[in-house]
N, C-alpha and C. Protein backbone atom coordinates (compact mmCIF):
# COMPACT_ATOMS: atom_id res chain seq x y z
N UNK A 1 13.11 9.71 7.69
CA UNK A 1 13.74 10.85 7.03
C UNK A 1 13.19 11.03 5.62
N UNK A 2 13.11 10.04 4.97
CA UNK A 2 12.41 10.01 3.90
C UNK A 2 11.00 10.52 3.75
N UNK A 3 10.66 10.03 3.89
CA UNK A 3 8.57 10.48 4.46
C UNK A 3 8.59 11.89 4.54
N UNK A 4 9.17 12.32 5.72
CA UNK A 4 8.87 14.15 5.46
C UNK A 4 9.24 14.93 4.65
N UNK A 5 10.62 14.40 4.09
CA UNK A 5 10.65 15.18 2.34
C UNK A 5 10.16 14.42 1.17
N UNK A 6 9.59 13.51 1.37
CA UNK A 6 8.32 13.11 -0.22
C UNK A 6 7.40 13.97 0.06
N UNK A 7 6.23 14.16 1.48
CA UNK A 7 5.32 15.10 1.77
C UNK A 7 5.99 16.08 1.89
N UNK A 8 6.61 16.75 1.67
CA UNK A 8 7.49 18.32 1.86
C UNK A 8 7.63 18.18 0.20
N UNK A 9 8.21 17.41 -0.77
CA UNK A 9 8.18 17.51 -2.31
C UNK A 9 6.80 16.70 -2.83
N UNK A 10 5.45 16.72 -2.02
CA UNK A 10 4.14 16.50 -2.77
C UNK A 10 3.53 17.69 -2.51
N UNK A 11 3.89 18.20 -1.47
CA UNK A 11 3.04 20.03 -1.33
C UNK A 11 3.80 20.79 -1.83
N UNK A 12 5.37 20.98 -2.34
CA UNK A 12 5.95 21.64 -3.20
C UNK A 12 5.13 21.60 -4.64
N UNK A 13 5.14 20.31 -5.14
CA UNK A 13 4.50 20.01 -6.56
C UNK A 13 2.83 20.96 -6.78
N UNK A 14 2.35 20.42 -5.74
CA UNK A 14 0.79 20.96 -5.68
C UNK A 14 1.01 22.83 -5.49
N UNK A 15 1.72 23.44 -4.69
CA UNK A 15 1.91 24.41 -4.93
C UNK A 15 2.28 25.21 -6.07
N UNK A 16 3.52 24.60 -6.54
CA UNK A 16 3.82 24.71 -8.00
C UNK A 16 2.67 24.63 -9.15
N UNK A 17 2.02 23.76 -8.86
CA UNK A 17 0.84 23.30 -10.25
C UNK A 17 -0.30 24.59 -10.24
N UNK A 18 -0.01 25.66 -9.32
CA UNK A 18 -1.24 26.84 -9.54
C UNK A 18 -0.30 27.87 -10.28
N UNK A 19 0.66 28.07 -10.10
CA UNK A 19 1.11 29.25 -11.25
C UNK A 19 1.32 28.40 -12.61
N UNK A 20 1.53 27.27 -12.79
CA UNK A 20 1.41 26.72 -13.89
C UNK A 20 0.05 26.73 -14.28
N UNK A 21 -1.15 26.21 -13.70
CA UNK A 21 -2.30 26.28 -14.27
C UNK A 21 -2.49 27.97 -14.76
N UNK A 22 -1.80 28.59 -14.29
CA UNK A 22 -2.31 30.28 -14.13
C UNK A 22 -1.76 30.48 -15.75
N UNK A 23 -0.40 29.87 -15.89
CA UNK A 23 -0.15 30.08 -17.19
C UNK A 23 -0.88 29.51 -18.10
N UNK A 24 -1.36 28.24 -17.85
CA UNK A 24 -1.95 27.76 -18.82
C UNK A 24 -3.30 28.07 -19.11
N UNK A 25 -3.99 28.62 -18.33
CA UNK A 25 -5.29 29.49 -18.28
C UNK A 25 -5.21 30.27 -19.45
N UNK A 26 -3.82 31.50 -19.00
CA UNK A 26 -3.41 32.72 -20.23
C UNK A 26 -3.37 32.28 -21.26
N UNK A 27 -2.35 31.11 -21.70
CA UNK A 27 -1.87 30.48 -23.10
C UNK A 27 -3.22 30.14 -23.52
N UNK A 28 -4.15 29.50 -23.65
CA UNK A 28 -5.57 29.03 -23.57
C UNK A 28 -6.33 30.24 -23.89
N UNK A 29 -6.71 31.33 -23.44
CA UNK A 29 -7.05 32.26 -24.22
C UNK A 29 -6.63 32.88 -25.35
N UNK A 30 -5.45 33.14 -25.40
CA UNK A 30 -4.55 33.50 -26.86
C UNK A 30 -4.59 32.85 -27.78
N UNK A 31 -4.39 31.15 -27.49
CA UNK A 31 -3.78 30.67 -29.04
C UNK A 31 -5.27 30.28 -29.76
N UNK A 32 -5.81 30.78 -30.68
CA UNK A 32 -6.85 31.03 -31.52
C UNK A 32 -6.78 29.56 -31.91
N UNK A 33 -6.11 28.44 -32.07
CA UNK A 33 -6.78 27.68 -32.26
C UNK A 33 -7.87 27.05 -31.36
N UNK A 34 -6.91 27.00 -30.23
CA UNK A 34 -7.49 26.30 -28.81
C UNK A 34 -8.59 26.94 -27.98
N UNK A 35 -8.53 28.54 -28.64
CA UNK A 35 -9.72 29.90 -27.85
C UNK A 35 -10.86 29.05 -28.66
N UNK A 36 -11.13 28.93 -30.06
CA UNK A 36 -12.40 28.40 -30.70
C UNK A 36 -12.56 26.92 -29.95
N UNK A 37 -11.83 26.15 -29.70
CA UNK A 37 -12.23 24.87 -29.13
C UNK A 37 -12.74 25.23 -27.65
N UNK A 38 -11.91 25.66 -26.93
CA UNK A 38 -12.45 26.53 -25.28
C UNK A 38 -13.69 26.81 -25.48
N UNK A 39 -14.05 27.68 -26.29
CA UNK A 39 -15.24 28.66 -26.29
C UNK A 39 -16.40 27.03 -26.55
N UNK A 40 -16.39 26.77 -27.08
CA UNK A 40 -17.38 25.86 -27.58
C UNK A 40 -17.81 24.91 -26.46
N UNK A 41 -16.35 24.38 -25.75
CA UNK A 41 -16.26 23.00 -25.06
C UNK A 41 -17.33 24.18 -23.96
N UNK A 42 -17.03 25.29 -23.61
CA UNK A 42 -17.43 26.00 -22.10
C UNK A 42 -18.89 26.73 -22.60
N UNK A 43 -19.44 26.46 -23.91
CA UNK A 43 -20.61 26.27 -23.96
C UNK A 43 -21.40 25.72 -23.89
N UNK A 44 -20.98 24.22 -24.35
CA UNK A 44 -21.96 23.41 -24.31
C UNK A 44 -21.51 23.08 -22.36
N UNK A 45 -20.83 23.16 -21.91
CA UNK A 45 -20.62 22.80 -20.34
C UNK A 45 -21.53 24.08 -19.52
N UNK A 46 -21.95 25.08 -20.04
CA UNK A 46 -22.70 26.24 -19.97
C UNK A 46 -24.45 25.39 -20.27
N UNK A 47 -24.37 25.38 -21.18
CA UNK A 47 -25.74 24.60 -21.13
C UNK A 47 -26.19 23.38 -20.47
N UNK A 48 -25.15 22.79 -19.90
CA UNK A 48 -24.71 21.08 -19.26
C UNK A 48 -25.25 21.76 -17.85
N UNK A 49 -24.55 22.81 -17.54
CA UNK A 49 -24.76 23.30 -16.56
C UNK A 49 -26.45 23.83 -16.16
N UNK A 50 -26.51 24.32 -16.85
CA UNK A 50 -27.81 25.34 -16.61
C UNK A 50 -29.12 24.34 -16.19
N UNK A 51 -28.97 23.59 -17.93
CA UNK A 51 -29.80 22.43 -17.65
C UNK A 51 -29.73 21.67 -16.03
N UNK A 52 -29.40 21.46 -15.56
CA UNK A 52 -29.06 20.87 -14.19
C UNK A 52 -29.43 21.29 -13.23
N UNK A 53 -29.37 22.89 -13.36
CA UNK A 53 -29.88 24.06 -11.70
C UNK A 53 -31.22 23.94 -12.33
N UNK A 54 -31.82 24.01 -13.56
CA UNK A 54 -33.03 24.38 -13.77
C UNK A 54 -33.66 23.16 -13.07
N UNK A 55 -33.13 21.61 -13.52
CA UNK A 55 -34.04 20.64 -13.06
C UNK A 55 -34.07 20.34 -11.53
N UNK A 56 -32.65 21.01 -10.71
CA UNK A 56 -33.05 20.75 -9.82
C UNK A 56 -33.64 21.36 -8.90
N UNK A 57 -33.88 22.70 -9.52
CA UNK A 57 -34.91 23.95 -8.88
C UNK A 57 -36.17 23.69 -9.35
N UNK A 58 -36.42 23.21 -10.07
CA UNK A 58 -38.13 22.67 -10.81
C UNK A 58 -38.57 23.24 -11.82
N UNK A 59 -37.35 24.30 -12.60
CA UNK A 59 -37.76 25.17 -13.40
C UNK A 59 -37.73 24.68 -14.74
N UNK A 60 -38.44 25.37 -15.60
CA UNK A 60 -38.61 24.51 -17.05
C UNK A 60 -37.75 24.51 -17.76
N UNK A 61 -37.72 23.26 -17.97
CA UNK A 61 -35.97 23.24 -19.16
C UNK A 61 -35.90 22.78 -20.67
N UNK A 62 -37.20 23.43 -21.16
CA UNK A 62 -37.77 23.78 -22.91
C UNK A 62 -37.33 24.79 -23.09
N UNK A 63 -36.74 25.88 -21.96
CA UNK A 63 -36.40 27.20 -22.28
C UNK A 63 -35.08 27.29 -22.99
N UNK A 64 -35.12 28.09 -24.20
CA UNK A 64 -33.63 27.99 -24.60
C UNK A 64 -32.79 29.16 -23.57
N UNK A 65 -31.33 28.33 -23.47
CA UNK A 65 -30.24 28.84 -22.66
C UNK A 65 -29.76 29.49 -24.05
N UNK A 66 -29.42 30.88 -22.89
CA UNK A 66 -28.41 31.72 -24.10
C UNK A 66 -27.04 31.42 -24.15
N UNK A 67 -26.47 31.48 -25.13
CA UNK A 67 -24.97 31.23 -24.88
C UNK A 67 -24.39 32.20 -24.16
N UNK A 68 -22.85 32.16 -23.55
CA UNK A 68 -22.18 33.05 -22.84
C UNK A 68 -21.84 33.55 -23.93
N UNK A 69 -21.16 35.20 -23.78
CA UNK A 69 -20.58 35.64 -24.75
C UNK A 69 -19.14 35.41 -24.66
N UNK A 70 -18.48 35.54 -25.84
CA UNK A 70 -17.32 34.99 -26.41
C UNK A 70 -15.99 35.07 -24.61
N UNK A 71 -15.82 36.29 -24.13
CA UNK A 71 -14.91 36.45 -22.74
C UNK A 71 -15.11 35.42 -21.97
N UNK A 72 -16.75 35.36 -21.43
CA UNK A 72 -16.88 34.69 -20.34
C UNK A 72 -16.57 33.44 -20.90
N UNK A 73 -16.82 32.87 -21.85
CA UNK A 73 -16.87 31.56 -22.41
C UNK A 73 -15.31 31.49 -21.92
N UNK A 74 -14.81 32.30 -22.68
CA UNK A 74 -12.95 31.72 -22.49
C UNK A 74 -12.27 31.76 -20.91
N UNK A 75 -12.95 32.67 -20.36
CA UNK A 75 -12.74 32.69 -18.80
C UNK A 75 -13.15 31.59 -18.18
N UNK A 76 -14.39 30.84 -18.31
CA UNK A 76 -14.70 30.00 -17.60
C UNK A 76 -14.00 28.94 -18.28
N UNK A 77 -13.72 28.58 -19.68
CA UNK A 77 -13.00 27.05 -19.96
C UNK A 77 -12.06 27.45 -18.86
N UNK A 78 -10.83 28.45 -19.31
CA UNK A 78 -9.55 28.86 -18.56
C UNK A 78 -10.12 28.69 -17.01
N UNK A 79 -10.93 29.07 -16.53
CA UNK A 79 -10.75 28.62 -15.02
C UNK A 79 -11.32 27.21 -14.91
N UNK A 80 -11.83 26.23 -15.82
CA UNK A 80 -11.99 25.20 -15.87
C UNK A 80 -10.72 24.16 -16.04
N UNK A 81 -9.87 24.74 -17.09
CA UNK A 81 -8.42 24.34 -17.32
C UNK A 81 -7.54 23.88 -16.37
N UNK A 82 -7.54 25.29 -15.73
CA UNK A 82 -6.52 25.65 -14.44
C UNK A 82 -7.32 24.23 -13.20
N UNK A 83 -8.51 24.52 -12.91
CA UNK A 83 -8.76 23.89 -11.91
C UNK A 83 -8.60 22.18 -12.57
N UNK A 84 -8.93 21.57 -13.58
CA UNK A 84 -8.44 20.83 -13.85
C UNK A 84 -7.34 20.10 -13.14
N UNK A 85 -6.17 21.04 -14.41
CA UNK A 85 -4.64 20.88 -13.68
C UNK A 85 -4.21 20.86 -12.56
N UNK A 86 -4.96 21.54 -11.50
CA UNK A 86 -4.35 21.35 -10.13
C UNK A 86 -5.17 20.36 -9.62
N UNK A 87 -6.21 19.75 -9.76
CA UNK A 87 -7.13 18.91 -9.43
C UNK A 87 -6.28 17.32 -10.04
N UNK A 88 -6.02 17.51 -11.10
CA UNK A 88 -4.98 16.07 -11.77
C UNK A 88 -3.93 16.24 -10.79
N UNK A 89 -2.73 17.10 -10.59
CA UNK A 89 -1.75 16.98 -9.93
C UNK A 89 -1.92 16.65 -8.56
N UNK A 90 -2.84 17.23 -8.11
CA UNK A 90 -3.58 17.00 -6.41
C UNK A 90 -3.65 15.33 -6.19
N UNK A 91 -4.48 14.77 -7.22
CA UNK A 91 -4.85 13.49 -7.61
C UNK A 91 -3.83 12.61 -8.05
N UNK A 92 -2.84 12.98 -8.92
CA UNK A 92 -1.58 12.26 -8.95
C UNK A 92 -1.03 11.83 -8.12
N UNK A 93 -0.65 13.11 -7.06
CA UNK A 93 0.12 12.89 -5.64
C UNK A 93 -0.49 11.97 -4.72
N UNK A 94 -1.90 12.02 -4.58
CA UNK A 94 -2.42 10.95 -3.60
C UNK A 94 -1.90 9.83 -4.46
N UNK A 95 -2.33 9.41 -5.44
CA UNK A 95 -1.82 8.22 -6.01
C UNK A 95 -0.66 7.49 -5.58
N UNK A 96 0.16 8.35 -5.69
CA UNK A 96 1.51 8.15 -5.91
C UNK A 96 1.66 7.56 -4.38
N UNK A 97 1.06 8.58 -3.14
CA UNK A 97 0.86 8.51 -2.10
C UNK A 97 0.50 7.05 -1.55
N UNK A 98 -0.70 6.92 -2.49
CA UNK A 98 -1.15 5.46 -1.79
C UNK A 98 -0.76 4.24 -2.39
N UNK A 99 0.23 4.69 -3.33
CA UNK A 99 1.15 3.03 -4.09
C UNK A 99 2.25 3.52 -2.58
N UNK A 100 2.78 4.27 -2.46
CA UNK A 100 4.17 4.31 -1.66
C UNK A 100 3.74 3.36 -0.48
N UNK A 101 2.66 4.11 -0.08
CA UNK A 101 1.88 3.55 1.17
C UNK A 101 1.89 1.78 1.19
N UNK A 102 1.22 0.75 0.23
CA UNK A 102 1.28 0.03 -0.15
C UNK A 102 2.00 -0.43 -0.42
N UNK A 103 3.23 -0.22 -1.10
CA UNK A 103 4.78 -0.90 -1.01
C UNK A 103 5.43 -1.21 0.51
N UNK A 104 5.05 0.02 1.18
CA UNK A 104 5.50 -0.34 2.17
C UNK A 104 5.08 -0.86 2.99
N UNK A 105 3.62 -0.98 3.17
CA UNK A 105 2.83 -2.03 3.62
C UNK A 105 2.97 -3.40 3.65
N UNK A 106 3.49 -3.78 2.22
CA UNK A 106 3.77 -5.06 1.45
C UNK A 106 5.06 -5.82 2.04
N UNK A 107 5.77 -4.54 2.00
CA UNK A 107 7.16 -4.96 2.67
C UNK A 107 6.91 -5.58 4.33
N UNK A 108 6.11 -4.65 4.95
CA UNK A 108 6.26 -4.85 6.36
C UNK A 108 5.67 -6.30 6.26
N UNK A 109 4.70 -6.71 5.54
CA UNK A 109 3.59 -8.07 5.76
C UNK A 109 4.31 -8.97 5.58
N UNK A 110 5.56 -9.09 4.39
CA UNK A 110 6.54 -9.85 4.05
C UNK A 110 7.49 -10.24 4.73
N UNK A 111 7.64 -9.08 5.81
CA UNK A 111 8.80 -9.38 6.70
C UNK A 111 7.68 -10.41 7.82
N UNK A 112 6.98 -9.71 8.41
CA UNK A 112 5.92 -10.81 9.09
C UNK A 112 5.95 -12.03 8.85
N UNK A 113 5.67 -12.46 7.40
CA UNK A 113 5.24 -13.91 7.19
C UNK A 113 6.56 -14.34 7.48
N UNK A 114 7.58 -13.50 7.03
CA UNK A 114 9.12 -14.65 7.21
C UNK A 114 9.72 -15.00 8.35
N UNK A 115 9.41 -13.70 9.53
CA UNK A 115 9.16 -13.92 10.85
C UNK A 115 8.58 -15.17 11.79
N UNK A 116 7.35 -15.29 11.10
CA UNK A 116 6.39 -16.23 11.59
C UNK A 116 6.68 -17.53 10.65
N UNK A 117 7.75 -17.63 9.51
CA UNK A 117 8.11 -18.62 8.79
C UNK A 117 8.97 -19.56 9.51
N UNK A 118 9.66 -18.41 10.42
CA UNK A 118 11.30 -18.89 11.06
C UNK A 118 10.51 -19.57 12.62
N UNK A 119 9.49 -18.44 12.84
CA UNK A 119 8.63 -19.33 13.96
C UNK A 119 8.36 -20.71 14.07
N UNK A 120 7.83 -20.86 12.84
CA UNK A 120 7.21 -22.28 12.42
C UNK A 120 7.76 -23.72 12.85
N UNK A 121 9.38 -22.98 11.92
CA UNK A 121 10.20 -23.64 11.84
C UNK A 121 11.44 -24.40 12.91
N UNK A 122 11.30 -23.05 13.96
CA UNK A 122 12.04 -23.48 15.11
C UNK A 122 10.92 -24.19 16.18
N UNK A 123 9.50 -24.12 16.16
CA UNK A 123 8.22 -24.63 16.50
C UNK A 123 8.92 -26.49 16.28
N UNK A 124 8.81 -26.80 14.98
CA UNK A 124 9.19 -28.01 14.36
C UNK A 124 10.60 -28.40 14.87
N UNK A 125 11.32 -27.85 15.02
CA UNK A 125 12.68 -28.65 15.42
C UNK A 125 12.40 -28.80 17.17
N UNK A 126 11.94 -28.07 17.65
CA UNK A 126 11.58 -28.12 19.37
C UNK A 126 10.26 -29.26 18.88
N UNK A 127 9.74 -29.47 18.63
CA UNK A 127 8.67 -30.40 18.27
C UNK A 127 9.48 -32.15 18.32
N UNK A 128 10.55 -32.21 17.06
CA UNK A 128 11.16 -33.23 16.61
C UNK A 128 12.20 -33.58 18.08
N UNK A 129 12.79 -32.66 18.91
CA UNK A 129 13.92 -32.77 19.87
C UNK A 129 12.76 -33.84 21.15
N UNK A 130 11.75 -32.44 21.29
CA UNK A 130 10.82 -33.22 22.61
C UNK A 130 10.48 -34.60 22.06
N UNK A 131 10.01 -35.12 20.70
CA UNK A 131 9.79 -36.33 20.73
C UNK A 131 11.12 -37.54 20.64
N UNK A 132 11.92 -36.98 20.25
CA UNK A 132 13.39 -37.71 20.31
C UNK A 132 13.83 -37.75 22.22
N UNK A 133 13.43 -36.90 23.10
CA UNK A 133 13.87 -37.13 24.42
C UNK A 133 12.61 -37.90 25.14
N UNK A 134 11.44 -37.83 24.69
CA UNK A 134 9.94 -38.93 24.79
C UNK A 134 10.76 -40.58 24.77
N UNK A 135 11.47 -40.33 23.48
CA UNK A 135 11.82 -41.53 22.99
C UNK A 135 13.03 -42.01 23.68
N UNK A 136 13.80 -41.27 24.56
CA UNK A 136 15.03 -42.03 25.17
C UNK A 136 14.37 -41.79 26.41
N UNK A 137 13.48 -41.08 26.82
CA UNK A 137 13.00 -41.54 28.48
C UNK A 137 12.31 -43.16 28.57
N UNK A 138 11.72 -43.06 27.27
CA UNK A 138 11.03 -44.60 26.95
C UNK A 138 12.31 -45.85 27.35
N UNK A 139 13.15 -45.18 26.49
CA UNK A 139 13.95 -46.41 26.41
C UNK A 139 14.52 -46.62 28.01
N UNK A 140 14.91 -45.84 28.49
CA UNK A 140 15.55 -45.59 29.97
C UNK A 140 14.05 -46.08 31.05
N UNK A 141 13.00 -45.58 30.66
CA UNK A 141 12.06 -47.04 31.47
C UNK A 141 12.34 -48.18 31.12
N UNK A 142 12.43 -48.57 29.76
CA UNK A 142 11.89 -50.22 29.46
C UNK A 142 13.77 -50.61 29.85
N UNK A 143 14.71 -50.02 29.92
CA UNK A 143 15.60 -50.59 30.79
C UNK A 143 15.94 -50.89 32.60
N UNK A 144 15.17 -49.82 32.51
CA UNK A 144 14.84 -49.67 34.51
C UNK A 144 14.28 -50.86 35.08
N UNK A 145 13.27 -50.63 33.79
CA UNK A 145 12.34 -51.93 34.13
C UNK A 145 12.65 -53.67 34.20
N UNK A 146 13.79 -53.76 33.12
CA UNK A 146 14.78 -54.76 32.97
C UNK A 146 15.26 -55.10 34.16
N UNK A 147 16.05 -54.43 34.61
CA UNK A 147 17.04 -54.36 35.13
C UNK A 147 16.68 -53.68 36.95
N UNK A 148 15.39 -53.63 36.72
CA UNK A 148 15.31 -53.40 38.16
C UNK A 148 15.32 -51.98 38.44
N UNK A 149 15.45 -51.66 40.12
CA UNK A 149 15.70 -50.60 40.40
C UNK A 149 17.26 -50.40 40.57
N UNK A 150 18.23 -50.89 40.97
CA UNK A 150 19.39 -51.26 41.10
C UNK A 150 19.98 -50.60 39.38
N UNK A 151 19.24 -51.35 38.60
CA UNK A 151 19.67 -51.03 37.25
C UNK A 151 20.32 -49.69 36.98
N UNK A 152 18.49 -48.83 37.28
CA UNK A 152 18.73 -47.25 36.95
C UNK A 152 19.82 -47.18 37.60
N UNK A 153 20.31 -47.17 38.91
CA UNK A 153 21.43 -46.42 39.35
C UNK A 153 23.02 -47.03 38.75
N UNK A 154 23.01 -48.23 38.19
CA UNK A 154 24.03 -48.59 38.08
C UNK A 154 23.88 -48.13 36.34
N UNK A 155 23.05 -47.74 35.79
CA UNK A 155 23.00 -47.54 34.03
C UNK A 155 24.13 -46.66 33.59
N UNK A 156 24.14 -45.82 34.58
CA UNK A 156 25.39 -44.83 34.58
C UNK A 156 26.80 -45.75 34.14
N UNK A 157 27.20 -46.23 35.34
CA UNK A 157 28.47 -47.16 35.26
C UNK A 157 28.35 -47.82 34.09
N UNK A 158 27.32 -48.45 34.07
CA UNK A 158 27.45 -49.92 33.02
C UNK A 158 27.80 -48.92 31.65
N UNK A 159 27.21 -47.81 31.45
CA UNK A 159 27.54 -47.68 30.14
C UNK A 159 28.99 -47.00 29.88
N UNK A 160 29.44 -46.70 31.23
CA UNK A 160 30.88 -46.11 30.77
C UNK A 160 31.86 -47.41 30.76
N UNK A 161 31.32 -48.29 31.78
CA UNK A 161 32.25 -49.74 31.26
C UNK A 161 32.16 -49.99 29.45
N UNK A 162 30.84 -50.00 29.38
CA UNK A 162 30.83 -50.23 27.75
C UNK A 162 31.81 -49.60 27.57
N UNK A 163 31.87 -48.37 27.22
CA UNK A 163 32.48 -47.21 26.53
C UNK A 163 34.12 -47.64 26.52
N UNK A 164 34.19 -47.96 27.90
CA UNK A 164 35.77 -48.26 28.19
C UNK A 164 36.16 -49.93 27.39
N UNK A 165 35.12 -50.56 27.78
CA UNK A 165 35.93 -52.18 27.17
C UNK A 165 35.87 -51.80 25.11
N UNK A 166 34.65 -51.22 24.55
CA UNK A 166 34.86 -50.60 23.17
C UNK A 166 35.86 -49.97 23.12
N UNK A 167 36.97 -49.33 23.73
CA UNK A 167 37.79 -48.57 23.82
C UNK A 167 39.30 -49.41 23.47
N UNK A 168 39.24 -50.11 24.48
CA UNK A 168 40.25 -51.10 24.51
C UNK A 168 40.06 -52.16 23.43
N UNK A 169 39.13 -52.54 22.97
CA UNK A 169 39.15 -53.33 21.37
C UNK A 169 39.90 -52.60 20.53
């Protein structure tokens, strides 16, 4: 029951995180401090860029890259922003995903070992019983053997006489 509403509230979250990035795209163009930092960061990522298709097309890369002009610059940080943000939250959730995963993993292995602890353990007492009945079949030969064959059948009696003359002391 649990499980399908954490994945039912991790695709809620991820859904959610695109109109938030959408806002934060907008806010990001407006506030003039953060538009001059945008513009710059999505220039030099403009030239990061360029440089890169040129080398891997074979084309010469002594050529100076022009800068974007001031819009595109802020459009592309802002859609850099946004994809960001939903790319972190996307990435959060697996996280989160694969500790849950792992806890519960942990749990199940734990229950195992204690399983196979109690195994062990009832292993060892059936272990200690069979050699304790080893040890009174022994003794019940080396009396048979005493005492004959006659013995075994009378071992019965003789020991409830015991039982009875200890009784009467």
């Amino acid at each position: 029951m649990v499980l399908p509403l954490l994945k039912l509230g991790t695709l809620a979250l991820k859904t959610l995180s695109k109109p938030i990035a959408k806002k934060l795209k907008q806010q990001a163009a407006i506030h003039p401090k953060f538009r001059t930092s945008i513009i710059a960061f999505a220039q030099a990522n403009h030239r990061l860029t360029t440089n890169i298709q040129r080398r891997i097309y074979g084309h010469a890369t002594d050529v100076e890259i022009r800068p974007l002009d001031e819009e595109k610059a802020v459009q592309a940080a802002g859609d850099l922003i946004s994809e960001v943000f939903v790319f972190s939250v996307a990435g959060l959730a697996l996280i989160f995903e694969v500790q849950r995963s792992a806890r519960s993993e942990a749990k199940k292995e734990e229950a195992r070992r204690q399983e196979m602890e109690v195994m062990r353990q009832r292993d060892e007492a059936l272990a200690e019983e069979l050699e304790c009945l080893k040890q009174k079949i022994q003794e019940l030969e080396q009396l048979a053997k005493g005492k004959g064959l006659a013995g075994v059948f009378n071992f019965k009696s003789a020991q409830a006489q015991h039982a009875n003359s200890t009784n009467h002391l």
